[in-house]
Protein backbone atom coordinates (compact mmCIF):
# COMPACT_ATOMS: atom_id res chain seq x y z
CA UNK A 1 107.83 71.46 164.00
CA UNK A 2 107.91 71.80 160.20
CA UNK A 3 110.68 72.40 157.89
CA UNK A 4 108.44 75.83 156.84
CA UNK A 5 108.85 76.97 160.19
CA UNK A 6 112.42 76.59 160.56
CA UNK A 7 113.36 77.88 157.24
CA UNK A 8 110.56 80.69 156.01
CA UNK A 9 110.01 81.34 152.69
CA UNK A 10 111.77 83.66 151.19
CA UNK A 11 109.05 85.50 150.15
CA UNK A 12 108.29 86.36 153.83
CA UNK A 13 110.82 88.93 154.59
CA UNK A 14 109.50 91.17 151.38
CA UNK A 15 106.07 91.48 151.70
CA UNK A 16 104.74 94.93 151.90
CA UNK A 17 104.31 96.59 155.42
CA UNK A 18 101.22 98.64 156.72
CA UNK A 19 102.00 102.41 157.02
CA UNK A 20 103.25 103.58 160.20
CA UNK A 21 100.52 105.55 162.12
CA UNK A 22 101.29 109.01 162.89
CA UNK A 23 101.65 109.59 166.23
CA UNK A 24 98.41 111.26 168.04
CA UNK A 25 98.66 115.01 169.51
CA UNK A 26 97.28 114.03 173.10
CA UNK A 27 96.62 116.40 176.39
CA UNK A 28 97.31 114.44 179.67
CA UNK A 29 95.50 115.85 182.50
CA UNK A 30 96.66 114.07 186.45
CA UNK A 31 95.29 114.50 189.56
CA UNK A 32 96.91 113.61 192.89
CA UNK A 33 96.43 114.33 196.06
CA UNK A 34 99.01 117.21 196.04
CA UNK A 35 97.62 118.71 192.69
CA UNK A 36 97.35 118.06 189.68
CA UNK A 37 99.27 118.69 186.14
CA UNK A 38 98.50 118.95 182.51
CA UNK A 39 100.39 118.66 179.28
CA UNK A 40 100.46 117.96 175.57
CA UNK A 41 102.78 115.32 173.65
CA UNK A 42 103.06 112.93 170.90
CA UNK A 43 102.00 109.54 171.76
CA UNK A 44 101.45 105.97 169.77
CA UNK A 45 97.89 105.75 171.20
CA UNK A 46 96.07 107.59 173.65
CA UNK A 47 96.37 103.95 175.71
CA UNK A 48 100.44 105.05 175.57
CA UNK A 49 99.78 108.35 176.71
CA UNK A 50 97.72 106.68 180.01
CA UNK A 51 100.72 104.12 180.58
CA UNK A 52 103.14 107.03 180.06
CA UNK A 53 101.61 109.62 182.61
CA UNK A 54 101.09 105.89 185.25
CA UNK A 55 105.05 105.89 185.03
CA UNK A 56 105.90 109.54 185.39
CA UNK A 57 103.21 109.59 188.63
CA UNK A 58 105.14 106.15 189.97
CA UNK A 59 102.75 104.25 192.45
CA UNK A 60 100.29 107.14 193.75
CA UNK A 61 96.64 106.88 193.36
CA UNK A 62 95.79 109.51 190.64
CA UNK A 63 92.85 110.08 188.42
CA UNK A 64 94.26 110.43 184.88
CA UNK A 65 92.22 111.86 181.60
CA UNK A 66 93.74 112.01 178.32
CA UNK A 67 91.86 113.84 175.08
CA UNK A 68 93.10 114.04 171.67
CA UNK A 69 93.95 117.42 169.93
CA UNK A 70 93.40 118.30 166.52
């Protein structure tokens, strides 16, 4: 290990940060075998919104489609 990596420049802690993203207006459409649901939200990526709607479904097999609204 070096000594840079165990004490960081000071410099490190105030460099600029990218801008946040805004979040992305996303409709979630999920199909089961006992129906299916849609609905809108606010989501980091429209990767997030997949993951999101896999953990509100659980384990099921489900067919999930997610589009992004102006």
């Amino acid at each position: 290990m070096s000594p840079e990596s165990l004490h960081p420049s000071p410099r490190a802690a105030t460099r600029p940060q990218a801008p946040a993203t805004p979040p992305i207006k996303c409709r979630v459409s999920v199909k089961t075998v006992d129906g299916g649901q849609t609905y809108d939200g606010l989501f980091p990526s429209t990767c997030a919104a997949v993951i999101a709607a896999q953990e509100r479904i659980g384990m099921r097999p489900c067919g999930i489609s997610v589009r992004t609204l102006p």
